[in-house]
Protein backbone atom coordinates (compact mmCIF):
# COMPACT_ATOMS: atom_id res chain seq x y z
CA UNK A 1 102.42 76.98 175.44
CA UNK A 2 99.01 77.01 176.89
CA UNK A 3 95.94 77.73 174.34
CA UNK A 4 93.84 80.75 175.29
CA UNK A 5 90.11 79.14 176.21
CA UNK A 6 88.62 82.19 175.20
CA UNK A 7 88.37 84.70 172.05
CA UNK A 8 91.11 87.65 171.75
CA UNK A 9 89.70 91.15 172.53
CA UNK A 10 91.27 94.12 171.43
CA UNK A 11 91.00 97.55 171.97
CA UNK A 12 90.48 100.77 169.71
CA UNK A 13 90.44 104.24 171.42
CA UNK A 14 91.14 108.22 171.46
CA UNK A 15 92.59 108.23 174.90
CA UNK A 16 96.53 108.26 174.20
CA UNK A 17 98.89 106.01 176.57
CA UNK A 18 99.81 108.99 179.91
CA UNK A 19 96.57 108.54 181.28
CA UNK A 20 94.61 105.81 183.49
CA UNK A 21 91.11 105.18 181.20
CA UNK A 22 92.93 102.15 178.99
CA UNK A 23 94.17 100.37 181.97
CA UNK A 24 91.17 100.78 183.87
CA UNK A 25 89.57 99.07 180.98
CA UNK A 26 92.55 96.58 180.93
CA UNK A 27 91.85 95.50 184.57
CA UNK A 28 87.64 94.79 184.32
CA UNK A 29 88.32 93.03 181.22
CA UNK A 30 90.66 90.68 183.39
CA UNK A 31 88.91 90.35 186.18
CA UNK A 32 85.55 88.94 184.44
CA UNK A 33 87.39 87.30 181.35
CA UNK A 34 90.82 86.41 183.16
CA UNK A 35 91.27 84.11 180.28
CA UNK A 36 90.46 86.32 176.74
CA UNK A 37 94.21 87.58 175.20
CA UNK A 38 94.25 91.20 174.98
CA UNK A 39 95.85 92.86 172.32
CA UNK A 40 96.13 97.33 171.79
CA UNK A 41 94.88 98.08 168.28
CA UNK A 42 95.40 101.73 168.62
CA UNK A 43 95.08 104.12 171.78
CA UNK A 44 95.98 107.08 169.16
CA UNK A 45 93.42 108.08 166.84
CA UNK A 46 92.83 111.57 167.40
CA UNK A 47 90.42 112.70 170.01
CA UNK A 48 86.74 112.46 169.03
CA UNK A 49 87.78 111.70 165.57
CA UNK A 50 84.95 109.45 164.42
CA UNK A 51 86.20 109.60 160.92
CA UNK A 52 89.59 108.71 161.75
CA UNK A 53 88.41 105.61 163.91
CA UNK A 54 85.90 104.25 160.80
CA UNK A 55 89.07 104.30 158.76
CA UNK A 56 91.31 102.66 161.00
CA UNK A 57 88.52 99.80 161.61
CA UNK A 58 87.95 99.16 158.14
CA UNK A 59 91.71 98.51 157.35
CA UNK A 60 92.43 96.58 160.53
CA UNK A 61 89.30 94.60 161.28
CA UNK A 62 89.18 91.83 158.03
CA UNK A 63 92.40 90.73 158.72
CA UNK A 64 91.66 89.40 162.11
CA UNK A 65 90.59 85.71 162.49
CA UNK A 66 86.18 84.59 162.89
CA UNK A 67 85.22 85.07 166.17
CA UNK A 68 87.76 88.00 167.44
CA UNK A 69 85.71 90.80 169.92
CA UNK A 70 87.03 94.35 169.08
CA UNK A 71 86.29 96.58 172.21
CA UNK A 72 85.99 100.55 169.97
CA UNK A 73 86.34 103.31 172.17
CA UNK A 74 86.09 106.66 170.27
CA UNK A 75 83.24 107.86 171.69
CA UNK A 76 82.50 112.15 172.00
CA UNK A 77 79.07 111.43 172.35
CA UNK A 78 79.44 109.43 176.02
CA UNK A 79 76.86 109.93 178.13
CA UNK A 80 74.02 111.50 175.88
CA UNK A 81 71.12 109.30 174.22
CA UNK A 82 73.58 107.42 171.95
CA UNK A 83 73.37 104.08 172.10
CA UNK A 84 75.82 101.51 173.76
CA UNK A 85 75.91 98.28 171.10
CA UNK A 86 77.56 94.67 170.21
CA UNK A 87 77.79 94.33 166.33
CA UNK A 88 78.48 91.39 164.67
CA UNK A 89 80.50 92.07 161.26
CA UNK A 90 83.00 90.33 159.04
CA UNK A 91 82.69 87.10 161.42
CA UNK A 92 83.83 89.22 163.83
CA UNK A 93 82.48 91.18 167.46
CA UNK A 94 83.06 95.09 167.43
CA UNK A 95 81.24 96.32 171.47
CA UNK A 96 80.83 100.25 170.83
CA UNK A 97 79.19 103.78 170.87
CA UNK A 98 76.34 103.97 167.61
CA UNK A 99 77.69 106.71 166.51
CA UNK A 100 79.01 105.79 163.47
CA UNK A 101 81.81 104.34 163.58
CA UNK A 102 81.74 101.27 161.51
CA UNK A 103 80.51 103.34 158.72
CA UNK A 104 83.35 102.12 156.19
CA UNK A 105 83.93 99.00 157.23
CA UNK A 106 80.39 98.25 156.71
CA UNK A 107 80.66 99.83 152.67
CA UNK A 108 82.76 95.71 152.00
CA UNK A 109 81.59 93.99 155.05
CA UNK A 110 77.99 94.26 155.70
CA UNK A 111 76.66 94.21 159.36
CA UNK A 112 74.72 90.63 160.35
CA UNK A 113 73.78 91.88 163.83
CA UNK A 114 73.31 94.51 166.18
CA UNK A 115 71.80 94.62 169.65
CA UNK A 116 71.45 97.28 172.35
CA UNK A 117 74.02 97.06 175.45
CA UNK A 118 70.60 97.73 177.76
CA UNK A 119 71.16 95.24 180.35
CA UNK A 120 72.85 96.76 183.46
CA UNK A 121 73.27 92.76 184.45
CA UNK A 122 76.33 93.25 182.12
CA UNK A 123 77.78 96.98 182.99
CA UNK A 124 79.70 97.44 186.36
CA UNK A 125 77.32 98.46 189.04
CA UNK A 126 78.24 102.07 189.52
CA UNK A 127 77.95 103.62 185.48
CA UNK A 128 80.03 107.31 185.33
CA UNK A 129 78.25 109.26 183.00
CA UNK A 130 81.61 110.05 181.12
CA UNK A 131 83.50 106.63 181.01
CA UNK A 132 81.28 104.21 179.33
CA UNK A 133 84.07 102.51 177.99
CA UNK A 134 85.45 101.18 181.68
CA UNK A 135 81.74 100.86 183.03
CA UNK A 136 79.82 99.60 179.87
CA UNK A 137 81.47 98.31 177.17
CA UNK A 138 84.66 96.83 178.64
CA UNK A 139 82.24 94.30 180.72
CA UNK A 140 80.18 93.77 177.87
CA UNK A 141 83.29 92.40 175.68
CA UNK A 142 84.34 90.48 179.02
CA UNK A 143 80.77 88.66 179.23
CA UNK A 144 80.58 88.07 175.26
CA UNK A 145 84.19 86.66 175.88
CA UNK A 146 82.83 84.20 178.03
CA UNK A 147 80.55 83.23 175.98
CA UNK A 148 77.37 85.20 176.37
CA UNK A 149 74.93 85.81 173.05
CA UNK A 150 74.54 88.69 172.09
CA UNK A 151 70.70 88.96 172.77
CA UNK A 152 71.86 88.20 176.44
CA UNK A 153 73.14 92.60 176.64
CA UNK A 154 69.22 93.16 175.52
CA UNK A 155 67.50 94.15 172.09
CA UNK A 156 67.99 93.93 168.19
CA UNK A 157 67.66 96.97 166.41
CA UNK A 158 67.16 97.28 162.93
CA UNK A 159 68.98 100.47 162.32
CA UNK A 160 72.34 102.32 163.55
CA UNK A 161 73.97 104.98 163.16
CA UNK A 162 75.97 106.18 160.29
CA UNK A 163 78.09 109.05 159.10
CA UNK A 164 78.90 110.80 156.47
CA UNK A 165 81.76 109.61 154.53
CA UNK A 166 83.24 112.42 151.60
CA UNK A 167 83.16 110.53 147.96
CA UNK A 168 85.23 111.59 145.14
CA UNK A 169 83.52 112.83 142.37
CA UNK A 170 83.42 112.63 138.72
CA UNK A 171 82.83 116.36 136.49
CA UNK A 172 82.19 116.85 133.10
CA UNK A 173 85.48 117.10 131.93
CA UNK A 174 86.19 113.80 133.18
CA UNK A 175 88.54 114.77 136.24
CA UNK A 176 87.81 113.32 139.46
CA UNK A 177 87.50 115.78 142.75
CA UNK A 178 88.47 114.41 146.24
CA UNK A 179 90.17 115.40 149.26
CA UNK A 180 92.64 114.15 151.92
CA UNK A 181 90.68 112.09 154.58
CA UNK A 182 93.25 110.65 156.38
CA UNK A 183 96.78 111.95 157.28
CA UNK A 184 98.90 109.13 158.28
CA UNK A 185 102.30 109.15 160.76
CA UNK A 186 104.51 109.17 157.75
CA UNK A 187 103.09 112.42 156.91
CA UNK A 188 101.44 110.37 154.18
CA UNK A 189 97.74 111.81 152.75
CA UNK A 190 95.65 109.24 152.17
CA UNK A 191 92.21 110.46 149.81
CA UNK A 192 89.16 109.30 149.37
CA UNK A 193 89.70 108.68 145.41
CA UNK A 194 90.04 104.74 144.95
CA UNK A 195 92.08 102.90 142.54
CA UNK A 196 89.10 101.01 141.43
CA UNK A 197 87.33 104.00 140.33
CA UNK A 198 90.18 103.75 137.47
CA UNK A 199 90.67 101.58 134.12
CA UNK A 200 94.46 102.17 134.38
CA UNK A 201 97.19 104.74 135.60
CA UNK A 202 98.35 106.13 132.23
CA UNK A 203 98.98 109.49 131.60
CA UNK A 204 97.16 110.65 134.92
CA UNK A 205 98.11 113.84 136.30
CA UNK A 206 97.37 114.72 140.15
CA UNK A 207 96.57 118.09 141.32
CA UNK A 208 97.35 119.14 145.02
CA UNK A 209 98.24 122.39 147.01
CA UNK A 210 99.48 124.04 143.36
CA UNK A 211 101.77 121.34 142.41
CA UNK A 212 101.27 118.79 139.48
CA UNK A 213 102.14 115.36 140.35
CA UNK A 214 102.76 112.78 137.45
CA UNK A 215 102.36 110.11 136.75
CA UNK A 216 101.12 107.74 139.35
CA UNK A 217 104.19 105.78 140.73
CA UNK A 218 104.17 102.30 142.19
CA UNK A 219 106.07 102.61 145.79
CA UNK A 220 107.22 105.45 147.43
CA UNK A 221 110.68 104.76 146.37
CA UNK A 222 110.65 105.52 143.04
CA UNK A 223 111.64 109.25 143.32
CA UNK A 224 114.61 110.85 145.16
CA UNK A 225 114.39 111.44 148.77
CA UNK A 226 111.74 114.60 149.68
CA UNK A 227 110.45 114.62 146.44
CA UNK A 228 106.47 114.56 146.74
CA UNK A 229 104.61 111.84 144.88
CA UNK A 230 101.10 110.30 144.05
CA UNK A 231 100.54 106.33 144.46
CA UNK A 232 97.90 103.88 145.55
CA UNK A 233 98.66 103.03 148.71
CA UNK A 234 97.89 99.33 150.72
CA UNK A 235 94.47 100.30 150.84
CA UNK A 236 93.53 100.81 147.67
CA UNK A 237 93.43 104.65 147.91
CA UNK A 238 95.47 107.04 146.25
CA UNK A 239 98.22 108.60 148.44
CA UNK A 240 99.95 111.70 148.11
CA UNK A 241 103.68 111.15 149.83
CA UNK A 242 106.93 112.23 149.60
CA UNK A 243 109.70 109.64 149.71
CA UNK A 244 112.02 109.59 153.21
CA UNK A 245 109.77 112.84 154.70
CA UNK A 246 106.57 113.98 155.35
CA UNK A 247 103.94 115.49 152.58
CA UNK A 248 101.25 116.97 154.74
CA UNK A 249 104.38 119.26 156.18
CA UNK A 250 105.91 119.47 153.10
CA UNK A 251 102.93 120.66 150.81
CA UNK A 252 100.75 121.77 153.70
CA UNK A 253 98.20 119.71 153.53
CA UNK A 254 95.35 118.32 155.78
CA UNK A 255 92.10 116.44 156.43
CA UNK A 256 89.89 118.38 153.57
CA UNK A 257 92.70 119.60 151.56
CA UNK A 258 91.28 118.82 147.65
CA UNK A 259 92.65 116.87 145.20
CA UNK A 260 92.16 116.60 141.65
CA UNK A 261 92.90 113.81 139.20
CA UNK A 262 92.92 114.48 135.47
CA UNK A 263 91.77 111.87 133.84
CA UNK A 264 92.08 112.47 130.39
CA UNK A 265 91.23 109.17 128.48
CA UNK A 266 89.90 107.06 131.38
CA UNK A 267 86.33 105.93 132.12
CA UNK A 268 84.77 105.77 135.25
CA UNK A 269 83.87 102.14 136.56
CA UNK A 270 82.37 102.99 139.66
CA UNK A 271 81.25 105.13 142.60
């Protein structure tokens, strides 16, 4: 089997699998780095869903080896002032729109670099105001495939964008307030209240769409089949599922939806 002489790119967008704007981006990335593997991260996160794409970055992106280039194409702002930029993070490449996007990937994997994709030497000649990610950053993953620095696509910049990600938070009574940032295709709520905000799991009661969930189960298994449940998922966040079907259909719940966990002897340890 022959060894791939360059890094693996992969790519992240919004624009589903029926239409052209992924393949297009397939074919420059092959004709300028013929020899960089190419593997689809996701083509599904929902469209202009910035929040949606941070998450999905910050659970995919440390588990890919030093050196990997991660071409991120979520990208609602395309075309305005927003700036096209190469990031180096986590030992790793990520060519997108500053808009954002590596928000919570960045809150356990600080940034090292980022420059400005300003020099057209590394676009494709004729730039469409509303596909930068064919004309702009598919050729700049290409050329940092091949080995180009990432000073080559033009300036540093000190700051980027960020956005803003909800936190759980902690009231006087010692319950903890969140919401449902993520719904998953199991049907699975994911929320933005994290296991290690906890001592332990004892005796915790979950609050959600007027049903009482308790106590905190281990896998998604450990109840009969459609009954809803509260666990900490894969990623450290507390879940609310229901075992063989679908919660956010079940309990009607979505992105925002609050949830409160009681916390009746526990003390915070963190943020």
């Amino acid at each position: 089997m022959a060894v791939p002489t360059a890094p693996m790119i992969t790519l992240t967008t919004d624009f589903g699998s029926k239409d052209p704007w992924v393949a297009a981006m397939k074919g420059v990335l092959c004709s300028i780095a013929p020899d960089a593997p190419l593997t689809d991260l996701s083509h599904d996160i929902a469209p202009q869903n910035v929040l949606e794409g941070a998450l999905f970055l910050a659970a995919a992106i440390p588990y890919f080896p030093a050196g990997t280039i991660h071409l991120v194409v979520v990208d609602p702002g395309v075309g305005t002032n927003r700036k096209p930029i190469v990031v180096q993070c986590a030992g790793q490449y990520i060519v997108c729109p500053d808009n954002g996007i590596l928000t919570v990937l960045e809150q356990s994997h600080p940034v090292e670099a980022v420059h400005h994709i300003k020099n057209k030497k590394y676009r494709l000649p004729a730039c469409s105001a509303t596909f930068h990610g064919r004309d702009i950053f598919a050729p700049a993953a290409a050329h940092l495939a091949r080995g180009k620095k990432m000073s080559s696509f033009g300036p540093a910049l000190k700051e980027h964008a960020h956005i803003t990600v909800p936190e759980a938070t902690l009231d006087a009574e010692n319950q903890l307030h969140g919401e449902v940032i993520h719904v998953d295709h199991f049907g699975n709520c994911i929320t933005n209240i994290r296991e290690a905000m906890l001592d332990d799991h004892a005796d915790y009661r979950v609050q959600v769409a007027a049903q009482t969930l308790s106590p905190i189960h281990r896998t998604y298994a450990d109840v009969p089949p459609g009954t809803p449940l509260a666990l900490f998922g894969s990623t450290g966040q507390l879940e609310i599922a229901a075992s063989m079907s679908n919660a956010a259909e079940n309990l009607d719940l979505h992105q925002g939806a609050p949830v409160t966990l009681f916390r009746p002897t526990v003390s915070r340890k963190g943020k």
